[in-house]
Protein backbone atom coordinates (compact mmCIF):
# COMPACT_ATOMS: atom_id res chain seq x y z
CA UNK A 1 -8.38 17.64 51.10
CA UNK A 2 -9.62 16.21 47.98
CA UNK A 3 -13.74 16.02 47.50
CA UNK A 4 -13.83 12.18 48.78
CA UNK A 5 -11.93 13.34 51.37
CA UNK A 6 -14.21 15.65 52.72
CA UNK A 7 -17.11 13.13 52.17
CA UNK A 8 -15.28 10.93 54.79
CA UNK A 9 -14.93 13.93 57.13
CA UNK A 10 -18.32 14.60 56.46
CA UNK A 11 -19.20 11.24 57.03
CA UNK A 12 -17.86 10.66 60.25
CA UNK A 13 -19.14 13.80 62.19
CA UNK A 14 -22.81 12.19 60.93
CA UNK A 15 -22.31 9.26 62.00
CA UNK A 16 -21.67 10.35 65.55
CA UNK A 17 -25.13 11.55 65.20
CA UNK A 18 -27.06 8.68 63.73
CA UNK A 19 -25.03 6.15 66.57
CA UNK A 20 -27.80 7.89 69.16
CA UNK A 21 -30.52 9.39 66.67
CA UNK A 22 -33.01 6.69 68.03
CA UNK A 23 -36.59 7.43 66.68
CA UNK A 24 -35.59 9.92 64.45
CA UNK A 25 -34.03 7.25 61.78
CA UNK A 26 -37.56 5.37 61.55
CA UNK A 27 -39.07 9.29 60.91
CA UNK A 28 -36.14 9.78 58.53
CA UNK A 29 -37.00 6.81 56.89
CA UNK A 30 -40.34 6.86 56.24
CA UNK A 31 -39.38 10.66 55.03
CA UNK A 32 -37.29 8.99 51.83
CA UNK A 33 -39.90 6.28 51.46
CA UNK A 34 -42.80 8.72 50.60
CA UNK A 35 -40.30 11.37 48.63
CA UNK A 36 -39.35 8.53 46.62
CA UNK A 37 -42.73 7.83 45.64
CA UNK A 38 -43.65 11.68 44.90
CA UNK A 39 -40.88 12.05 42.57
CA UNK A 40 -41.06 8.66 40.85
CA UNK A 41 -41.43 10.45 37.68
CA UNK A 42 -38.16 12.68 38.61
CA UNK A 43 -36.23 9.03 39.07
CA UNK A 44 -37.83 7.59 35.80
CA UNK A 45 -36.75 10.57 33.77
CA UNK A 46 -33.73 9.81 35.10
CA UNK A 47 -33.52 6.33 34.46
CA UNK A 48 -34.13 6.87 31.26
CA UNK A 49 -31.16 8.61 30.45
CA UNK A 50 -29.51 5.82 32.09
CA UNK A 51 -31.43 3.41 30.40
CA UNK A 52 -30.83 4.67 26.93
CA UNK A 53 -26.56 5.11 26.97
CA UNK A 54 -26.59 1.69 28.41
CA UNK A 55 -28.65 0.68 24.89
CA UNK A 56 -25.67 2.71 23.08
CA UNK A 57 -23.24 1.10 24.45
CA UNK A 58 -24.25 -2.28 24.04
CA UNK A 59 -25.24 -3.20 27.83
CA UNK A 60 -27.43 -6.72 27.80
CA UNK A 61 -30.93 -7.15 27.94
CA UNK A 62 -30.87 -8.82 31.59
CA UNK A 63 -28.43 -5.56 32.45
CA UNK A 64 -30.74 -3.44 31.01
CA UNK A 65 -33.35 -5.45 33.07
CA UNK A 66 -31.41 -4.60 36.49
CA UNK A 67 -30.99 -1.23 35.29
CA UNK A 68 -34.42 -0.51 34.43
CA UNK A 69 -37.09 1.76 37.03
CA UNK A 70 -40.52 2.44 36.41
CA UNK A 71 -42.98 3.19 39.32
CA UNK A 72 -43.85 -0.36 40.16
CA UNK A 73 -40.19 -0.75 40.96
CA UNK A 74 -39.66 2.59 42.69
CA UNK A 75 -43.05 1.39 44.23
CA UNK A 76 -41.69 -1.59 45.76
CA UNK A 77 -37.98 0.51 46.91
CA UNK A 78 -40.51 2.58 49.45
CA UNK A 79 -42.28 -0.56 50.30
CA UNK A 80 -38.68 -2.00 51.07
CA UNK A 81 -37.60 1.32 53.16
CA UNK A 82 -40.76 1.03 55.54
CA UNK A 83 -39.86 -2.40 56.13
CA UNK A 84 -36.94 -1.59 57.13
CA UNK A 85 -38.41 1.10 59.14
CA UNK A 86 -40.54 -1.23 60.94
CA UNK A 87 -37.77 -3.51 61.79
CA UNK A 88 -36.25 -3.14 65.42
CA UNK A 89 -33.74 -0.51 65.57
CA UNK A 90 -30.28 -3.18 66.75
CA UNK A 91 -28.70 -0.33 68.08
CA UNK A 92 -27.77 -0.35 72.05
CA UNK A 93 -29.43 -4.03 72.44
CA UNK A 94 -27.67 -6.32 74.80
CA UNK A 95 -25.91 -8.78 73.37
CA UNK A 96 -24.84 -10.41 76.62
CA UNK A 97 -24.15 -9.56 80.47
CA UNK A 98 -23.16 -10.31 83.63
CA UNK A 99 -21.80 -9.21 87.23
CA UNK A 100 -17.66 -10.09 88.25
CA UNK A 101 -17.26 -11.69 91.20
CA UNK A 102 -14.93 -8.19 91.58
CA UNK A 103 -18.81 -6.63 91.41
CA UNK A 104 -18.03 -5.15 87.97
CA UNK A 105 -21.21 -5.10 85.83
CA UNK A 106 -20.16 -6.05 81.95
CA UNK A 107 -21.94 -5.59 79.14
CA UNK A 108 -21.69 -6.31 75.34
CA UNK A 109 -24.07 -4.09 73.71
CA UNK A 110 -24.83 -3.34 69.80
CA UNK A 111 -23.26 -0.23 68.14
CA UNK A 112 -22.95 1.02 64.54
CA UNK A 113 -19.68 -0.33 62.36
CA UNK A 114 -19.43 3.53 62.00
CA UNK A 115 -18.79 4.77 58.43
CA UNK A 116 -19.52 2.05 55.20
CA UNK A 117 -18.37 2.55 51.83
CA UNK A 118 -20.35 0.41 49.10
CA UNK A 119 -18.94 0.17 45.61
CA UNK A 120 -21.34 -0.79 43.56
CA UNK A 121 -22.71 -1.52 39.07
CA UNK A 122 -26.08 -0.81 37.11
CA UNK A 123 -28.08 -1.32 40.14
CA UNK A 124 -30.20 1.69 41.22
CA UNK A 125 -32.46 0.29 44.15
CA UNK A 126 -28.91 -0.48 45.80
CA UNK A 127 -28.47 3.44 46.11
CA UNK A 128 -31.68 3.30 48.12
CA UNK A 129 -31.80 -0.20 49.95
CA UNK A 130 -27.77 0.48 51.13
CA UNK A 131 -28.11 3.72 52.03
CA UNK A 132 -31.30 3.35 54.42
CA UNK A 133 -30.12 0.01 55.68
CA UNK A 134 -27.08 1.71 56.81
CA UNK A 135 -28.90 4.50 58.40
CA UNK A 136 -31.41 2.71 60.21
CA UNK A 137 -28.39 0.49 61.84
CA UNK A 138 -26.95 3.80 62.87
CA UNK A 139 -24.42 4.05 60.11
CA UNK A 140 -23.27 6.94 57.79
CA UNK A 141 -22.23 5.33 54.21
CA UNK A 142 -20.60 6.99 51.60
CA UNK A 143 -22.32 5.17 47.96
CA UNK A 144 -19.68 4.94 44.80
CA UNK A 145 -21.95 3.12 41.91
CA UNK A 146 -21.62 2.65 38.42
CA UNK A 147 -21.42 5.00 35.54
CA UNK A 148 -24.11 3.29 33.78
CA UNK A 149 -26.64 4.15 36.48
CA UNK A 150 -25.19 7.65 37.49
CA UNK A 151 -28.06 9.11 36.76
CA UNK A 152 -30.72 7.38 38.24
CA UNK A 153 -28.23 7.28 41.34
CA UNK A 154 -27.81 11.48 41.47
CA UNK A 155 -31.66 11.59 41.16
CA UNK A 156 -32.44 9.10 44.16
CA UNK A 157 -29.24 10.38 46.16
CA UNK A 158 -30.72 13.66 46.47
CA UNK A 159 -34.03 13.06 47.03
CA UNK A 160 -32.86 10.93 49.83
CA UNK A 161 -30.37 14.03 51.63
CA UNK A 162 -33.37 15.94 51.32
CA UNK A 163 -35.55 13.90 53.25
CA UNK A 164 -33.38 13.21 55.79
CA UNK A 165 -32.73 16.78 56.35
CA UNK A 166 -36.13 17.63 56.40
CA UNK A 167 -36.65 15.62 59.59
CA UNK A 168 -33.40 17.13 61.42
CA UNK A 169 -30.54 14.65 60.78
CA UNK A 170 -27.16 15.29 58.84
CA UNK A 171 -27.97 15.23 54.99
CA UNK A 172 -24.07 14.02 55.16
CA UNK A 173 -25.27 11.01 56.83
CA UNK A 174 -25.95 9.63 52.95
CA UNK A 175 -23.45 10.98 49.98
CA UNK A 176 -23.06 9.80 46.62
CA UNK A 177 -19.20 9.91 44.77
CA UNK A 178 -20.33 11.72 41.22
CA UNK A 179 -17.31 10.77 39.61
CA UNK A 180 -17.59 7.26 38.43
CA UNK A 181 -13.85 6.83 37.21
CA UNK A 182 -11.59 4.35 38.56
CA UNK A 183 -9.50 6.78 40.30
CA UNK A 184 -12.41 7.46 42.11
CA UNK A 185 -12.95 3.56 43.14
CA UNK A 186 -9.04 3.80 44.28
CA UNK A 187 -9.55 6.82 46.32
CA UNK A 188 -12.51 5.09 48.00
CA UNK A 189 -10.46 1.82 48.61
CA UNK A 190 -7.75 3.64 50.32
CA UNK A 191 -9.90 5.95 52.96
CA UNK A 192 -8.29 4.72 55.93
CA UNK A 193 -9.20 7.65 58.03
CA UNK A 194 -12.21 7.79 57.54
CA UNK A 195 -14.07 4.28 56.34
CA UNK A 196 -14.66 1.81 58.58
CA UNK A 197 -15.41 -0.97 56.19
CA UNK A 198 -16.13 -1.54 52.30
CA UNK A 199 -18.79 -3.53 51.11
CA UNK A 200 -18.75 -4.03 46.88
CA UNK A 201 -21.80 -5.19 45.27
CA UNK A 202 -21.52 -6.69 41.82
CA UNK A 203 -19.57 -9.08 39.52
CA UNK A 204 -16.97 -10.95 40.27
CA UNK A 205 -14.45 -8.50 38.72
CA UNK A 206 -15.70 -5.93 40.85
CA UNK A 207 -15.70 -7.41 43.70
CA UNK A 208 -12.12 -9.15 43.35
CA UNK A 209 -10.63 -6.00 42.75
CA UNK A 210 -11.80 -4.58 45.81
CA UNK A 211 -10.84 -7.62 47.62
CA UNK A 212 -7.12 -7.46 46.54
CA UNK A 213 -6.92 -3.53 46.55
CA UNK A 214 -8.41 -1.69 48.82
CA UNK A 215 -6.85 -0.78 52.18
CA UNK A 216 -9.74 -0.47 54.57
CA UNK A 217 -11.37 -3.79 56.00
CA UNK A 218 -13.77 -5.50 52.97
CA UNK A 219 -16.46 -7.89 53.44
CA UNK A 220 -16.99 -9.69 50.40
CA UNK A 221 -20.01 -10.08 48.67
CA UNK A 222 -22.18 -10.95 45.50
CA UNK A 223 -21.01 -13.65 43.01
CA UNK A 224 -23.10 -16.32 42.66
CA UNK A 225 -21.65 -19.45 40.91
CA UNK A 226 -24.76 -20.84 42.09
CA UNK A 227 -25.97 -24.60 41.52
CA UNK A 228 -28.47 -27.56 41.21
CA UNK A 229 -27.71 -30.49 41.61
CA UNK A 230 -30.71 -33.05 40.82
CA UNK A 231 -30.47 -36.10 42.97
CA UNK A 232 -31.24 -39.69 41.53
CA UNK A 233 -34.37 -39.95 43.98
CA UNK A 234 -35.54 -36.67 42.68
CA UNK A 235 -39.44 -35.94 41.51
CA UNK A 236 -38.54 -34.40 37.94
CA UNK A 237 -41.19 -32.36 37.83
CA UNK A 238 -39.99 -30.45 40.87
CA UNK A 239 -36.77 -30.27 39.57
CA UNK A 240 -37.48 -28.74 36.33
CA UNK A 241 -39.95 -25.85 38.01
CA UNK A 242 -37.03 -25.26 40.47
CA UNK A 243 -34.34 -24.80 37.35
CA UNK A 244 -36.86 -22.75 35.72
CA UNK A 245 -37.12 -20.60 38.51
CA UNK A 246 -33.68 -20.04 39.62
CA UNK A 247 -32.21 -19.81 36.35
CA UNK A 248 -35.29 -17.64 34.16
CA UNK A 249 -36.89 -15.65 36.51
CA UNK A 250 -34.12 -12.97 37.11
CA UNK A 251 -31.15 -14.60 35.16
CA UNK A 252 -28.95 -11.29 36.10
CA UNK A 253 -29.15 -11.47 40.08
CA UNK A 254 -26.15 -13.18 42.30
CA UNK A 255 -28.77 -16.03 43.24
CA UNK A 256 -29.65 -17.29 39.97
CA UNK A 257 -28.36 -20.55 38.93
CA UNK A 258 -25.43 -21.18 36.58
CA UNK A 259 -24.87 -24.94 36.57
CA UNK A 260 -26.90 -28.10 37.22
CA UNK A 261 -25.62 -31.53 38.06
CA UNK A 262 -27.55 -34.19 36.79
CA UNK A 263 -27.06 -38.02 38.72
CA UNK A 264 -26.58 -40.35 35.66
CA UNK A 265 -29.11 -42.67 36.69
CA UNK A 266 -32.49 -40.35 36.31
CA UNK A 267 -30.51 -37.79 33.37
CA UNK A 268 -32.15 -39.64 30.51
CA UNK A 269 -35.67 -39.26 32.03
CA UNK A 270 -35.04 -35.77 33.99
CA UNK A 271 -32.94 -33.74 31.24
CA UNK A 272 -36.13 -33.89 28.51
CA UNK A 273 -38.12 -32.56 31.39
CA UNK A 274 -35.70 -30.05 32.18
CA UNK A 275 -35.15 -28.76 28.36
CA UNK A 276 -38.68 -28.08 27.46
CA UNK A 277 -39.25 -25.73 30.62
CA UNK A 278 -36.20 -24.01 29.47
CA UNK A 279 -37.01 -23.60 26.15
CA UNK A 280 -39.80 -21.24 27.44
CA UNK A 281 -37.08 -18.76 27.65
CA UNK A 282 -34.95 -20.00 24.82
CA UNK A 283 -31.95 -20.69 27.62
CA UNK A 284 -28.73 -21.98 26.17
CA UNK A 285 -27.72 -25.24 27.04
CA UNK A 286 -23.55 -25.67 27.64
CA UNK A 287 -23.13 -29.68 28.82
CA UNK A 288 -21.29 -31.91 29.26
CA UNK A 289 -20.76 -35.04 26.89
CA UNK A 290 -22.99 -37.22 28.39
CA UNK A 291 -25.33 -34.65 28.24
CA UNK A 292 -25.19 -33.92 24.69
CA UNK A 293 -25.51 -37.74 24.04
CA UNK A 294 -29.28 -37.50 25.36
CA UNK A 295 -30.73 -34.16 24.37
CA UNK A 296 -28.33 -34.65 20.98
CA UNK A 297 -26.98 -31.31 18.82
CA UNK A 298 -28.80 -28.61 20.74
CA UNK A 299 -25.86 -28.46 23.43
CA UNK A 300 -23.25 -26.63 22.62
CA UNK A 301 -20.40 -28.36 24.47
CA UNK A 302 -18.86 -27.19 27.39
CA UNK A 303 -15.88 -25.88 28.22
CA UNK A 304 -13.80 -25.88 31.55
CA UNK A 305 -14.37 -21.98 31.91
CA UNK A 306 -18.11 -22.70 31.88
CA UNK A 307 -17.98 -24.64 35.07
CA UNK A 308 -16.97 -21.69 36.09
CA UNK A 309 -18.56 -18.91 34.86
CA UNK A 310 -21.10 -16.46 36.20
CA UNK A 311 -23.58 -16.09 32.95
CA UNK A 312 -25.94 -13.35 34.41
CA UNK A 313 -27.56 -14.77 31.44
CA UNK A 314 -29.99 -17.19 29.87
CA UNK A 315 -27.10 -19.21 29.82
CA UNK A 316 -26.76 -22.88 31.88
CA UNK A 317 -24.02 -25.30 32.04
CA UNK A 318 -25.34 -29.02 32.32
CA UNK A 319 -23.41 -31.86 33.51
CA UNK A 320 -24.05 -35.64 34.30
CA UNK A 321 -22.65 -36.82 37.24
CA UNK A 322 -22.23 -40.51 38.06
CA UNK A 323 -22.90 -39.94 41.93
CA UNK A 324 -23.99 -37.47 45.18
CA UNK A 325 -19.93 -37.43 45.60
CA UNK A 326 -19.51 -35.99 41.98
CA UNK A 327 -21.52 -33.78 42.41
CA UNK A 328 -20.64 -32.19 45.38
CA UNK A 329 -16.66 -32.61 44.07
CA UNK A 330 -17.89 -30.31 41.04
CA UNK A 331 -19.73 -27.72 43.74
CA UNK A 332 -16.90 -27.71 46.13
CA UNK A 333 -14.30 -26.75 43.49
CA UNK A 334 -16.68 -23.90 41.43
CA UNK A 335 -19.16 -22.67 44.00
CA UNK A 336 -18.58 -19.00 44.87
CA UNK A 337 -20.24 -19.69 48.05
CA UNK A 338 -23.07 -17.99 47.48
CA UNK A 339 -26.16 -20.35 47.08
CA UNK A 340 -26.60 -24.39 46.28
CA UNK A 341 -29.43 -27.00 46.21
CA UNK A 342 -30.30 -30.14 46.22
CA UNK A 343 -33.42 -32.01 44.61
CA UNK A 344 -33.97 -35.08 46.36
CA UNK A 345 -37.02 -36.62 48.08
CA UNK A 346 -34.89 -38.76 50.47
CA UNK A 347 -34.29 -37.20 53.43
CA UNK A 348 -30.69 -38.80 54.14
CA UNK A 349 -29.49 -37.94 51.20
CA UNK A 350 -30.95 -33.99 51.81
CA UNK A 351 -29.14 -33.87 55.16
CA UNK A 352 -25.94 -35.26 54.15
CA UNK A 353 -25.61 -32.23 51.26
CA UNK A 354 -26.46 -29.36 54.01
CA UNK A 355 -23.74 -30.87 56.09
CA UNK A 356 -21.03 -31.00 53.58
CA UNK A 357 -21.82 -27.99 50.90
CA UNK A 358 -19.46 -24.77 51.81
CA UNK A 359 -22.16 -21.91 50.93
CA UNK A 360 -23.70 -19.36 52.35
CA UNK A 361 -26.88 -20.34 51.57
CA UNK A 362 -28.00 -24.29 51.09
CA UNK A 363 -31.17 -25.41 49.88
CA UNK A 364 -33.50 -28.55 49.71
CA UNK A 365 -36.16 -28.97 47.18
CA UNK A 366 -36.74 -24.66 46.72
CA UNK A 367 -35.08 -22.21 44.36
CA UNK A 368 -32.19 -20.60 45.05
CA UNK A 369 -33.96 -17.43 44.12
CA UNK A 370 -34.90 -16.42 47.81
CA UNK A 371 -31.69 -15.89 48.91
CA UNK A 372 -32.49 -12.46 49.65
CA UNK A 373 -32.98 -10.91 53.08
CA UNK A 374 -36.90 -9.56 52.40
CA UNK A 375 -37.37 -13.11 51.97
CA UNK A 376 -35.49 -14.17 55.11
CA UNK A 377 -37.41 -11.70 56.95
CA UNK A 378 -34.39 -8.82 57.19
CA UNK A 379 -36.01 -6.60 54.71
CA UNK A 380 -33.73 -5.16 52.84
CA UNK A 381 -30.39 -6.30 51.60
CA UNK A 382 -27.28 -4.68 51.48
CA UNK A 383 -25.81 -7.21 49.90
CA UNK A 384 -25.42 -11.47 50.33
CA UNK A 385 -21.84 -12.10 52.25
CA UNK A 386 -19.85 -14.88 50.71
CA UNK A 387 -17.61 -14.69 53.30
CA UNK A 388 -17.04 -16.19 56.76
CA UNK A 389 -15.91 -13.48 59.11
CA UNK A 390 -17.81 -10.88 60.54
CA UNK A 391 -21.47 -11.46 58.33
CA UNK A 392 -22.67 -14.46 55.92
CA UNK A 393 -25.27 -14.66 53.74
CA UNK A 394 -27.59 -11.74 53.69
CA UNK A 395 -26.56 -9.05 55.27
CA UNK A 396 -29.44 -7.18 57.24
CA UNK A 397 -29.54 -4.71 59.99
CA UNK A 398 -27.78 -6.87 62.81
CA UNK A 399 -24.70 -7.49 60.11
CA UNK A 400 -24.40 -3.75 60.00
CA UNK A 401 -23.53 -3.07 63.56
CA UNK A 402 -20.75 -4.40 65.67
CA UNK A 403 -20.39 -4.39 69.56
CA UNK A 404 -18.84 -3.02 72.63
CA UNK A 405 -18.13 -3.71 76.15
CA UNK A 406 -19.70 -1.41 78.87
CA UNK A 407 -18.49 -2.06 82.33
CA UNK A 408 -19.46 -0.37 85.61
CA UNK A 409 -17.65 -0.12 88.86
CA UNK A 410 -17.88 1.09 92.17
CA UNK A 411 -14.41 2.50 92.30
CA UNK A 412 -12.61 -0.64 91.60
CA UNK A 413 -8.52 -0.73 90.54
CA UNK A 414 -7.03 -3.85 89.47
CA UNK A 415 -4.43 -5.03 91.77
């Protein structure tokens, strides 16, 4: 057997442990929350090593934002992994039931997927909010991230095994793939006997390949093509805090803006409005013509791949559109299906665009920055589903589980 291999085998004896572990996940839980918080300066240390070969080779400030720990950060990972701790545990809840008229008693009840693979980038706090999301839903999960984080991941990885052997479960019931090569990613993608499903978290390259290549089920999650669309009966000011928001406050995360629609008959008031708050954070402005014609030489002018492009950046396509049906033309053809909003204070208008936008996630007057399941109420994340089957949006502790029937007789046979 190779070493991934043996991490599945691994895997799956643990996770016949955790599907019935009850109580002892919430004391395994709060056993990683406080080690990660004793050895923050272990994960820092760490993270620094990280922190500078990602300044070598030429990673991005907003990467090197997402890559970036310090202890109000690892602070705020504990504070994530007792929320999840104080959640309800899904596990063995009754979905739905009822008697036959045969007298057979059926049940649907809640049980763990099983084994999860996640495939993840420069993200260390996924290596902690995946792992304990999967645990507390009863799940074994078997982490792959990326080599710019390696580090920081081997540091948390461990501390994590530890703790939850220190309170009696499987240490095997969290593993980390060292080897951050693509063969590796391949390996993981074809682990048929032993996976039960993939999740990626990252870009969209990432998550595309995984889509079209691996062999176990995927659900698909992450890219946010995410946009605004700014409604002729909108109140500017609103509209330009909201932009600021979604676009400057964590340019580099899934559900930060990348486009806003402007209606043609408020852009030469609105788009002033909307420049000067995003000249705070000196954000590049890619528009269309019409837009350039207002705000003048400081757009650069956009191209068709910017319609469609995930910046990550301080970075924002602008467009004028001559109407609500423009508009939601544009979103329907480049949305990623992540997370879109409308600014509008009429309340037709508001209803009609949660009715016909395609996304996961669909807002009215409110950034698209809290699509995010701590702010949904799910604690953590592992991950926002852009997808229809199975999960959508953000993925909690319910999205981790799936479901069987129990049914009881009294010596019945089917004639």
């Amino acid at each position: 057997m190779t070493v991934i291999e043996q991490m599945g085998a691994a895997a799956k004896t643990a996770a016949r442990t955790l599907a019935t572990a009850g109580e002892k996940k919430n004391e395994a839980l709060c056993a990683i929350a406080r080690a990660l918080v004793e050895n923050a300066d272990e994960i820092i240390k760490a993270n620094c090593i990280d922190l500078e070969n990602g300044k070598n080779n030429g990673l991005s400030s907003s990467l090197l934002d997402r890559l970036m720990l310090d202890k109000k950060r690892i602070d705020g990972i504990a504070q994530g992994v007792l929320e999840v701790a104080a959640l309800p545990d899904p596990i063995g809840n009754v979905i739905s039931g009822g008697v036959r008229p045969n007298g057979l008693k059926i049940t649907k009840v809640r049980v763990p997927l099983g084994v999860i693979g996640i495939i993840f980038e420069a993200r260390p706090n996924v290596t902690a909010d995946a792992a304990v999301l999967c645990l507390k839903s009863g799940n074994a999960v078997i982490l792959r991230g990326g080599k710019e984080a390696i580090n920081s991941n081997k540091c948390i990885a461990d501390i994590m095994r530890d703790a939850v052997e220190s309170v009696g479960l499987d240490r095997n019931s969290i593993q980390l793939i060292e080897d951050t090569s693509r063969a590796s990613s391949t390996e993981l993608m074809g682990l048929t006997d032993y996976l039960d499903v993939l999740i990626p978290r990252g870009g969209k390259g990432l998550i595309r390949a995984v889509v079209e290549n691996a062999k176990v089920p995927v659900i698909e999650t992450g890219a946010g093509n995410c946009h605004v669309y700014v409604d002729e009966k909108a109140d500017i000011n609103m509209a330009a805090d909201i932009i600021y928001n979604a676009k400057t406050s964590r340019p580099s995360v899934c559900n930060a803006i990348e486009t806003i629609l402007v209606h043609e008959n408020i852009a030469e008031k609105a788009l002033p409005v909307i420049k000067s708050r995003l000249d705070e954070k000196q954000v590049e402005l890619r528009g269309c013509e019409k837009t350039a014609a207002i705000l003048g030489e400081c757009i650069i002018p956009a191209a068709e791949s910017d319609w469609e492009t995930e910046y990550g950046d301080y970075i924002l396509a602008v467009k004028v559109v001559s109407s609500f049906d423009e508009a939601v033309a544009h979103i329907s053809e480049y949305s990623s299906g992540h997370s879109e909003c409308i600014i509008t204070e009429d309340y037709k208008t508001a209803k009609r665009f949660t009715e016909v936008i395609d996304a996961a996630a669909v807002y009215v007057n409110a950034s698209t920055r809290f699509t995010d399941g701590g702010m949904f109420g799910l604690g953590a994340e592992i991950g926002i589903s852009t997808q229809k089957l199975h999960a959508r949006g953000p993925m909690g502790l319910n999205e981790l589980t799936s479901m069987k029937f129990v049914i009881e007789g009294e010596g019945q046979v089917r004639v």
